[in-house]
C-alpha atoms as a PDB file:
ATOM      1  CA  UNK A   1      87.576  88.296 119.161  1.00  0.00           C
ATOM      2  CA  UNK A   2      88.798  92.115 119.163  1.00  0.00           C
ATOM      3  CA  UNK A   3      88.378  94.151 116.437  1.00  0.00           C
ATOM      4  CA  UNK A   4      92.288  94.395 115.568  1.00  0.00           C
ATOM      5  CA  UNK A   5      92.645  90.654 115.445  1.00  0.00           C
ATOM      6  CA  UNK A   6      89.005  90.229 113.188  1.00  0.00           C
ATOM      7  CA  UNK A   7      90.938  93.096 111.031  1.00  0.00           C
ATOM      8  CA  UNK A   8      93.721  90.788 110.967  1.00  0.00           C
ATOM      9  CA  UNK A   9      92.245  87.837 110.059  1.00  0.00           C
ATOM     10  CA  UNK A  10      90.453  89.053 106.955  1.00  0.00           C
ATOM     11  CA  UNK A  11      93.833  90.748 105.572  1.00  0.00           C
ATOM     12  CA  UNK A  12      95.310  87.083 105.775  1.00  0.00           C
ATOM     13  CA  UNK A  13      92.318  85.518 103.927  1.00  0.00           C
ATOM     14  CA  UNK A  14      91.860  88.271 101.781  1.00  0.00           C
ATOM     15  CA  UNK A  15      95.826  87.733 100.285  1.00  0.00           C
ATOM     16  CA  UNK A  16      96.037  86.480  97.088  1.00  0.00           C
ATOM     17  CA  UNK A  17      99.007  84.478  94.702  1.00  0.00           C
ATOM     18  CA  UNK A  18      99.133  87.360  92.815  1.00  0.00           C
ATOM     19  CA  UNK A  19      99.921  89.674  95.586  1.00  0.00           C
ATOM     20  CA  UNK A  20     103.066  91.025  97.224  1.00  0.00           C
ATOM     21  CA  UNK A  21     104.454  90.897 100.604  1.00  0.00           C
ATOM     22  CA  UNK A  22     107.089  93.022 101.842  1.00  0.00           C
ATOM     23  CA  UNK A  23     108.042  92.931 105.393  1.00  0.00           C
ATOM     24  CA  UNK A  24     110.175  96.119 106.867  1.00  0.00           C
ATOM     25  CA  UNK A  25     111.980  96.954 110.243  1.00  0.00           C
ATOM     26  CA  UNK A  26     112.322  99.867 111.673  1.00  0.00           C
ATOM     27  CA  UNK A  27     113.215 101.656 114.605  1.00  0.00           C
ATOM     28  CA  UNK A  28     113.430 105.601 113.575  1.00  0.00           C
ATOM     29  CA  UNK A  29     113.752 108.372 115.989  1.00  0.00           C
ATOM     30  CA  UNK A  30     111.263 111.021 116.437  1.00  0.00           C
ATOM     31  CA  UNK A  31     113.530 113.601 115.362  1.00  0.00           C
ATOM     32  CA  UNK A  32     114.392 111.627 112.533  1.00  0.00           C
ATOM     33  CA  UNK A  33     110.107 111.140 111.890  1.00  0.00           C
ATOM     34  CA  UNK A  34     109.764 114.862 111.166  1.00  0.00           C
ATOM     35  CA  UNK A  35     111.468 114.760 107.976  1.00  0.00           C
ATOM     36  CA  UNK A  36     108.168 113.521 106.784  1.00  0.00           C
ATOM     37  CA  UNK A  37     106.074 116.209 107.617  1.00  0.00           C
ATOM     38  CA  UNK A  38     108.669 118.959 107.012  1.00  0.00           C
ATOM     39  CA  UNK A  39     109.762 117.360 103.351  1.00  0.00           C
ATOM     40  CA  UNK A  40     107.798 118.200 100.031  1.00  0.00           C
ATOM     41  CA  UNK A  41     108.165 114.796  99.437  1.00  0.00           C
ATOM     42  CA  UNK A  42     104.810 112.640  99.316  1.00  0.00           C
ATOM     43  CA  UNK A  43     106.757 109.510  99.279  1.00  0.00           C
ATOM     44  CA  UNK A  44     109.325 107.415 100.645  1.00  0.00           C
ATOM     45  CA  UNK A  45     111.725 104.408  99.066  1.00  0.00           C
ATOM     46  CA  UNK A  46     111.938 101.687 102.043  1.00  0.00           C
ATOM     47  CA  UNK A  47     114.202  98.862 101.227  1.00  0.00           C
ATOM     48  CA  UNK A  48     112.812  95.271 102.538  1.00  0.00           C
ATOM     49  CA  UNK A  49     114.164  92.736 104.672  1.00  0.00           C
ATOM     50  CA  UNK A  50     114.258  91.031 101.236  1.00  0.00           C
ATOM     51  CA  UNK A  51     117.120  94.193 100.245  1.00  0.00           C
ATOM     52  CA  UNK A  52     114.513  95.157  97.473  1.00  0.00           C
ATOM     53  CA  UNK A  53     113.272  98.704  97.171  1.00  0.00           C
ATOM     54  CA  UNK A  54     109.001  99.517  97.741  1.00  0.00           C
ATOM     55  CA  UNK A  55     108.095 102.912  96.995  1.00  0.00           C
ATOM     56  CA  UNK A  56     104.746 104.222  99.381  1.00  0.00           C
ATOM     57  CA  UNK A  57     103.432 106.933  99.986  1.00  0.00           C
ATOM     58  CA  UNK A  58     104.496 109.205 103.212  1.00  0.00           C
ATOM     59  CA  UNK A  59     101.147 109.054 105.039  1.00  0.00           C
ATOM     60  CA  UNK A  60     101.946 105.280 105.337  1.00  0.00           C
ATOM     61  CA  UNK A  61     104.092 105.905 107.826  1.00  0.00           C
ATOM     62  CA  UNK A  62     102.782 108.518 109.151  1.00  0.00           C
ATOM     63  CA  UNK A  63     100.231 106.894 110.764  1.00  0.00           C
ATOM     64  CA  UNK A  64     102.697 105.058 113.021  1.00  0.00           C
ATOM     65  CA  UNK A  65     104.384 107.719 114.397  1.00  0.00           C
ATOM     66  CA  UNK A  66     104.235 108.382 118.123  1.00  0.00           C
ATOM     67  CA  UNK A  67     106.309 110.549 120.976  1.00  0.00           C
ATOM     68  CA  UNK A  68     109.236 107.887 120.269  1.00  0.00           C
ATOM     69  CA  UNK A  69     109.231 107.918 116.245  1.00  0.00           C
ATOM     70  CA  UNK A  70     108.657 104.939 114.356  1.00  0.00           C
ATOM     71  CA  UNK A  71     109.681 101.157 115.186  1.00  0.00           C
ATOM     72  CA  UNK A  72     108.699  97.338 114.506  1.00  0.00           C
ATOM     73  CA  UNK A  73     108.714  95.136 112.304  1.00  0.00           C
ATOM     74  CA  UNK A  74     105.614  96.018 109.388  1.00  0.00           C
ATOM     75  CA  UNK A  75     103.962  94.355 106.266  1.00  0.00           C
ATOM     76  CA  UNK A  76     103.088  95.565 103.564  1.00  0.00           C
ATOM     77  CA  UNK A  77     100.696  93.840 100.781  1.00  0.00           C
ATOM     78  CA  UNK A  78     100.525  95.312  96.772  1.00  0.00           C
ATOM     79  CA  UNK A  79      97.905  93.942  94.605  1.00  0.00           C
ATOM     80  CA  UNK A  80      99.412  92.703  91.209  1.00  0.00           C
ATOM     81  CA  UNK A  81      98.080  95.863  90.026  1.00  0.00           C
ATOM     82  CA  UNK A  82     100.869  97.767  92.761  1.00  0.00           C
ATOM     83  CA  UNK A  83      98.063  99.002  94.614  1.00  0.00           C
ATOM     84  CA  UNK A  84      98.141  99.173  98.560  1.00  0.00           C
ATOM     85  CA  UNK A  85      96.341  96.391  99.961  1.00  0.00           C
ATOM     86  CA  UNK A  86      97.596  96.785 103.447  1.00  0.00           C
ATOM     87  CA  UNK A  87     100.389  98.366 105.611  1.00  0.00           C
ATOM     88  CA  UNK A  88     100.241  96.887 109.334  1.00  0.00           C
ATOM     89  CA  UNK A  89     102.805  96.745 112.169  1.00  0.00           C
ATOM     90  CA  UNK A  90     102.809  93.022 113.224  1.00  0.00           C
ATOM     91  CA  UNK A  91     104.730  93.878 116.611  1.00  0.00           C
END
């Protein structure tokens, strides 16, 4: 088993009742990426695919840029405590 999928794995048996899942899709242009580096902002509001709004911060998303900008479909998990569990792209 790869180490992404093992990664994978433990995040599903790791959620709890208490937590929340949020799933997201995006498809963001590079251009429109650099707004997160260039803003004084250290977070961002993303509205689900549920239409309810998840404040995280910017570096979340950072981490998914590339040469094309940002795009999938992502999960995020918050404790009950609205901590980050995890932030993945699932495709």
């Amino acid at each position: 088993m790869s180490l992404r999928k093992s990664v994978r794995a433990w995040l599903m048996n790791n959620i709890t009742n208490s937590d929340k899942i949020y799933f997201f899709t995006f498809s963001i242009s590079y251009l429109e990426c650099l707004a997160l580096y260039s803003s004084v902002r250290h977070s961002v509001i993303l509205v689900a695919e549920s239409g309810e709004k998840v404040q995280v911060p910017a570096s979340r998303l950072k981490a998914f840029i590339d040469s094309r900008g940002i795009s999938g479909r992502f999960r995020l998990v918050i404790t009950a405590q609205n901590k980050i569990k995890s932030f993945e792209r699932l495709r």
